[in-house]
Protein backbone atom coordinates (compact mmCIF):
# COMPACT_ATOMS: atom_id res chain seq x y z
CA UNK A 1 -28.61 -4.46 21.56
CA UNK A 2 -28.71 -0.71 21.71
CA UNK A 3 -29.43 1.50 18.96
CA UNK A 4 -25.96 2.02 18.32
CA UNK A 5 -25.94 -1.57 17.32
CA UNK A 6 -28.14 -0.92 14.21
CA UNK A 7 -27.00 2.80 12.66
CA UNK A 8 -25.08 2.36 9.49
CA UNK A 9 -21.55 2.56 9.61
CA UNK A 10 -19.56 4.33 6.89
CA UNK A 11 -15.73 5.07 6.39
CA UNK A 12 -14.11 7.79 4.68
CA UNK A 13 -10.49 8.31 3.90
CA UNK A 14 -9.18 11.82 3.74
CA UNK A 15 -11.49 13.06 5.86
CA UNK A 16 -9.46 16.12 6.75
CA UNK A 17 -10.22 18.32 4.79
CA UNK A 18 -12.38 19.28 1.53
CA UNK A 19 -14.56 16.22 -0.02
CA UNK A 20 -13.84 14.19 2.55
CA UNK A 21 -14.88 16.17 5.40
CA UNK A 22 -18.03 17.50 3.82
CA UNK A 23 -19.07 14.01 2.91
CA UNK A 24 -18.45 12.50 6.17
CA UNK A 25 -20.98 15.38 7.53
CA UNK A 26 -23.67 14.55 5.14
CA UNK A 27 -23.63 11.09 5.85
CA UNK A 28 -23.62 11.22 9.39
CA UNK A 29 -26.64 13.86 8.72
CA UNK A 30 -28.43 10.95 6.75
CA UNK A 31 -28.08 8.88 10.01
CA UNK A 32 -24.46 7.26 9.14
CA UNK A 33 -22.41 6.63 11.75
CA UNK A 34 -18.91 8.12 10.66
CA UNK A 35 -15.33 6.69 10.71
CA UNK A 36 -13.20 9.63 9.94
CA UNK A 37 -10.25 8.34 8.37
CA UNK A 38 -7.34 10.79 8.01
CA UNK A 39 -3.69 11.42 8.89
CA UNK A 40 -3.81 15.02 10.48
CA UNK A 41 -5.62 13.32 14.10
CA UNK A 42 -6.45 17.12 15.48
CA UNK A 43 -8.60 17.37 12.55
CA UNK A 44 -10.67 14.32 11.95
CA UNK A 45 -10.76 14.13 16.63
CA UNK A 46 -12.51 17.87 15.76
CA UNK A 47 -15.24 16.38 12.85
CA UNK A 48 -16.11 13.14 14.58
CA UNK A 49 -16.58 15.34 18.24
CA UNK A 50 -19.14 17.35 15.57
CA UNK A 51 -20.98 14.91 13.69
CA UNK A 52 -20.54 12.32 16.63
CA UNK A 53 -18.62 9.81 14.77
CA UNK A 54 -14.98 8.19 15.26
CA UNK A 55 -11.43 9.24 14.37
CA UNK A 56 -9.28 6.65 13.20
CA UNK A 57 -5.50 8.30 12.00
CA UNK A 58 -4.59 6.17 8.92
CA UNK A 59 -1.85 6.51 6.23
CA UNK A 60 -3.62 4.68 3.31
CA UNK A 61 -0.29 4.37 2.13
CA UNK A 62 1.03 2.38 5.07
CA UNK A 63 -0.82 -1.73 5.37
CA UNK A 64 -0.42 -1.47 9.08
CA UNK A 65 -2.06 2.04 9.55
CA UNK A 66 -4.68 0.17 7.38
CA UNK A 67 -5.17 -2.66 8.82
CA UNK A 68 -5.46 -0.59 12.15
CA UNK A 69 -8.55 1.26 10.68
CA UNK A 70 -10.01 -2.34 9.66
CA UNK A 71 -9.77 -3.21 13.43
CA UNK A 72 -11.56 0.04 14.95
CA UNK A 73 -14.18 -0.50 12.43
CA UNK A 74 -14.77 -4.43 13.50
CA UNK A 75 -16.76 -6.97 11.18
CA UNK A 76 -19.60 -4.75 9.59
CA UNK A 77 -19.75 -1.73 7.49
CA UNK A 78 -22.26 -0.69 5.31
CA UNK A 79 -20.50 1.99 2.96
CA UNK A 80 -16.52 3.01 2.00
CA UNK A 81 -15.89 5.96 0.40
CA UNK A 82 -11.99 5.85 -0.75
CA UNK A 83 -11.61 9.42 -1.15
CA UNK A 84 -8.24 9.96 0.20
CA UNK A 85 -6.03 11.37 -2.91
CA UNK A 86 -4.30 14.09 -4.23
CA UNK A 87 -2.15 15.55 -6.96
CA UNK A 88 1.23 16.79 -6.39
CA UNK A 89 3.14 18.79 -8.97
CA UNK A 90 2.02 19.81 -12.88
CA UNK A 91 5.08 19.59 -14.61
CA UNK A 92 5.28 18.07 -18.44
CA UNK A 93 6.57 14.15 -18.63
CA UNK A 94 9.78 15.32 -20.45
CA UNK A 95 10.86 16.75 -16.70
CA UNK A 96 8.34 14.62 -14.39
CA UNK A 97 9.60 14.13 -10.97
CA UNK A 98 9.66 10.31 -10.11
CA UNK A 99 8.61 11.00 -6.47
CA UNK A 100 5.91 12.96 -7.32
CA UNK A 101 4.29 10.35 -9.54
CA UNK A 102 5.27 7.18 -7.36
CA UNK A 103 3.08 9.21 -4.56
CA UNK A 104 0.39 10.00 -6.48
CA UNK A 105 0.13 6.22 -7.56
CA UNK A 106 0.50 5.35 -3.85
CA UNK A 107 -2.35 7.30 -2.43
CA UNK A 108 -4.39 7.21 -5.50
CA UNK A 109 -4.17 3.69 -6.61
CA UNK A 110 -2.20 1.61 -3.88
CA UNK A 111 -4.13 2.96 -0.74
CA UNK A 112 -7.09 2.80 -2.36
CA UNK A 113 -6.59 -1.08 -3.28
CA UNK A 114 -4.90 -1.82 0.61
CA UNK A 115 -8.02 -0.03 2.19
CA UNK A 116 -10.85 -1.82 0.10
CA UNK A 117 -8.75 -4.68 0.65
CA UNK A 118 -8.77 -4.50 4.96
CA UNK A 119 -12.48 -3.29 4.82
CA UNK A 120 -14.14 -5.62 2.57
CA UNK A 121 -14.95 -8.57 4.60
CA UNK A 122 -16.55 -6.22 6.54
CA UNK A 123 -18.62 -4.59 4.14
CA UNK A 124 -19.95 -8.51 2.60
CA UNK A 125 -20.66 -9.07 6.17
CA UNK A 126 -23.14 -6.24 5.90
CA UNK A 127 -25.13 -8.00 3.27
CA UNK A 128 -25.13 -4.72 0.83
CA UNK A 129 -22.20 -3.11 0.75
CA UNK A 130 -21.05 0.29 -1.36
CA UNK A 131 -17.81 0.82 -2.41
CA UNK A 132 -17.12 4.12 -3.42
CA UNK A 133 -14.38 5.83 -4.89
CA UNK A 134 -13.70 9.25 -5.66
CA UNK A 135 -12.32 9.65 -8.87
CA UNK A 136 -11.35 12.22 -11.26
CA UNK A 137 -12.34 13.58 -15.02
CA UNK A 138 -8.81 13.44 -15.26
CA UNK A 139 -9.31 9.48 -14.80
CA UNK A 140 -10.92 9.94 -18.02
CA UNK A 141 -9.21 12.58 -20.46
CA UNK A 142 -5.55 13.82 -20.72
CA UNK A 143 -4.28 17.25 -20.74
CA UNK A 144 -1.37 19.04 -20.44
CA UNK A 145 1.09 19.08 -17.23
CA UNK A 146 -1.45 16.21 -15.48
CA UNK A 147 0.76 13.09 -16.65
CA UNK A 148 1.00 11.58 -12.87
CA UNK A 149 -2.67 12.70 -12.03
CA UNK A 150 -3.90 11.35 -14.96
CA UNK A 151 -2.17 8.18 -15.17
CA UNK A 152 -3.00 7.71 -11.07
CA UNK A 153 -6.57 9.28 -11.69
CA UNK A 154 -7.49 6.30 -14.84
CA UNK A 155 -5.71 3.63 -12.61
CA UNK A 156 -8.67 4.54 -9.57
CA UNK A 157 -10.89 3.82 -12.44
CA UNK A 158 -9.74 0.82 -13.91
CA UNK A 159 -9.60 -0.49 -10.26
CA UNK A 160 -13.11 0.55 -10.15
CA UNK A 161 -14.09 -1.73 -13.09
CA UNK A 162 -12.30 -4.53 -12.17
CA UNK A 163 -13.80 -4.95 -8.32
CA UNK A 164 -17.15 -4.39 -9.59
CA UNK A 165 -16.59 -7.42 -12.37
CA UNK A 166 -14.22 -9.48 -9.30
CA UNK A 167 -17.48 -8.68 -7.04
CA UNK A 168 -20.73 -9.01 -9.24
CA UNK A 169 -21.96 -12.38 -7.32
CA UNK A 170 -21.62 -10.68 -4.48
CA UNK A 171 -23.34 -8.15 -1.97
CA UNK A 172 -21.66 -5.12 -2.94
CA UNK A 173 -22.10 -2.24 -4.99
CA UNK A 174 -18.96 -0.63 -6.53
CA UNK A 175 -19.27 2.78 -7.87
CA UNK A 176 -17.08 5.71 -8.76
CA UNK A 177 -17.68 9.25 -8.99
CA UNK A 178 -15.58 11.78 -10.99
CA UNK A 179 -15.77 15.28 -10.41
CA UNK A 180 -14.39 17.89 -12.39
CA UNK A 181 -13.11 21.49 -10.88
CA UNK A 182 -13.91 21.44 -7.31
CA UNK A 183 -12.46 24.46 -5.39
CA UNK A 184 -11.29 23.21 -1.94
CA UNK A 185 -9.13 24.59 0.53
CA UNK A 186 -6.33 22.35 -0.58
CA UNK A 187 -6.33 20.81 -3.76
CA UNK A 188 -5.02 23.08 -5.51
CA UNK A 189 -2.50 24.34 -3.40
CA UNK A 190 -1.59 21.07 -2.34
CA UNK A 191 -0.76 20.49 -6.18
CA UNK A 192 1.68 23.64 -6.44
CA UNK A 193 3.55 22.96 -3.41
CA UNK A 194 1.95 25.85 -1.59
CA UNK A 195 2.11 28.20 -4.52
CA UNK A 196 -1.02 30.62 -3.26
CA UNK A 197 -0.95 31.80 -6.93
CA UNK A 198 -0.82 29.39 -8.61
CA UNK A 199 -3.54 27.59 -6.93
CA UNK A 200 -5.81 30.55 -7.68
CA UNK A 201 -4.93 30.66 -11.32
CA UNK A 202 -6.85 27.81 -11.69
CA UNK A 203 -10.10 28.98 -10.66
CA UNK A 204 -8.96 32.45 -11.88
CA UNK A 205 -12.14 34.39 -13.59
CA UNK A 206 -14.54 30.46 -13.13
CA UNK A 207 -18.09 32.14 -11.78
CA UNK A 208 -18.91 29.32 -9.51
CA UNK A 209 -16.50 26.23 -9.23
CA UNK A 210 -17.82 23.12 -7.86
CA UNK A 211 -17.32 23.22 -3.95
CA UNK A 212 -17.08 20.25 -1.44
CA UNK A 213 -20.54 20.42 -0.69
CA UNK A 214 -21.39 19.47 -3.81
CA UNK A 215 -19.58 16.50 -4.49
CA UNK A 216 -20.35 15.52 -0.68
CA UNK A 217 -24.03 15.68 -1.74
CA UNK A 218 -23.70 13.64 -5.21
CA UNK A 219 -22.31 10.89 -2.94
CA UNK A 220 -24.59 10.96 -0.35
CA UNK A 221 -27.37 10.28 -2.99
CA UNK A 222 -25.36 7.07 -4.80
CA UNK A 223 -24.48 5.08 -1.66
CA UNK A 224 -28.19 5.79 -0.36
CA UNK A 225 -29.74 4.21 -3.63
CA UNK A 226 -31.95 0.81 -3.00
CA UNK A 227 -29.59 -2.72 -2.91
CA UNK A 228 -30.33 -3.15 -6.14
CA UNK A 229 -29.45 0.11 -8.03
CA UNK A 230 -26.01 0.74 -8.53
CA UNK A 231 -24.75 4.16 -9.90
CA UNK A 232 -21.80 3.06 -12.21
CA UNK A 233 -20.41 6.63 -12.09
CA UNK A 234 -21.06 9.62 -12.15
CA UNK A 235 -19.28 12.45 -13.51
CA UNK A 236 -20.05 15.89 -12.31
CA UNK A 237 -18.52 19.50 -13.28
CA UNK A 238 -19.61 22.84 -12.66
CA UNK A 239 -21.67 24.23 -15.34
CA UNK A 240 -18.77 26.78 -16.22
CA UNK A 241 -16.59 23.95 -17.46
CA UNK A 242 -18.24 21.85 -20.15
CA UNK A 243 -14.77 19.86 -20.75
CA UNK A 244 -10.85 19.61 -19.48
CA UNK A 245 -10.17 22.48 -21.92
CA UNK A 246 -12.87 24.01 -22.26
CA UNK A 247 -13.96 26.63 -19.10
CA UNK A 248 -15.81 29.66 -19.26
CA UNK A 249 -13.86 32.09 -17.11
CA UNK A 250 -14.35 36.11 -16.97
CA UNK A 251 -12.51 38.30 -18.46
């Protein structure tokens, strides 16, 4: 068996861009041997030629693309980070759009479940598993024009609770971290429909946002913990915003 044979594996969804691609580069630093899960191929074919991992395009939305990414990863893997998500639109209830909400439940909730779902064999096969799943603080407080992130963001969290209960016999760790504002190239934008503006009225005046990096580093640590330590979750925010509502930004 070569020495390929024995390098931790790890997946991570949306690795395209922003969290994703900053944590699959810190865990193929700590020796990880990355599947970069995404559906833009150019992009995740460009990270895994630079961290020397694998590109697997996957729609976490779609159970075949899934079940595709199950069979290029094979019958082990050590660590999952389900990280693949997004917000679209951030418009009141009274005029939500139904498309926008049903695809924020799909990627958020439903593609999480169908990937942990194809990949978890896999990961009990490895004899300590990690599960981990980026959440949101808005997967834990409401505010205005969030309705669809919010009610997507506590469903990855209740999903979170219930595999670690469904799971507690067994030889997996299920964890969940929440970060707060995170300036990424996308996010934001992504959320406005492209609205440059917009996207930089959010971080308007905030000294030093969280950045990818950050987050990327916070889950490095958790899925690196001994077998036997299992970090819950973990909610992280810049220091500038010490709640939802509450953000220090410069005048």
């Amino acid at each position: 068996m070569g020495a390929m044979d024995h390098a931790r594996t790890a997946v991570v969804t949306g690795a395209s861009s922003g969290i994703g691609a900053a944590t699959a580069r810190h865990l193929a630093r700590e020796g990880f041997h990355v599947y970069c899960a995404a559906r833009r191929t150019d992009r995740i074919e460009a990270l895994a030629a630079e961290i020397g991992g694998t590109a697997v395009a996957c729609d976490v939305t779609d159970p075949d693309s899934v079940a595709a990414l199950a069979a290029a990863v094979g019958d082990r893997l050590d660590v999952l980070v389900n990280n693949a998500g997004g917000a679209f639109g951030a418009g009141p209830v009274a005029q939500a759009d139904s498309d926008e909400w049903r695809r924020m439940y799909e990627v958020n909730v439903i593609g999480l479940m169908q990937v942990t779902r194809a990949l978890l064999p896999a990961l009990l096969a490895s004899g300590d598993g990690v599960v981990l799943n980026v959440g949101s603080t808005a997967g834990r407080t409401a505010y205005e024009g969030g309705g669809g992130y919010t009610a997507a963001k506590h469903g990855t969290k209740v999903v979170n609770e219930t595999l670690r209960l469904e799971l507690y016999d067994q030889p997996v760790r299920v964890m969940e971290i929440a970060p707060g504002m995170v300036r990424t190239d996308e996010f934001a934008l992504t959320r406005f429909g492209g609205d440059q503006e917009k996207a930089d009225a959010v971080y308007a005046g905030v000294d030093a946002p969280l950045v990818a990096d950050d987050v990327a580093d916070a889950i490095t640590w958790m899925v690196t913990r001994p077998a036997h330590v299992s970090i819950d979750e973990l909610v992280i925010r810049p220091k500038a915003q010490a709640a939802q509502h509450k953000v220090h930004r410069r005048t």
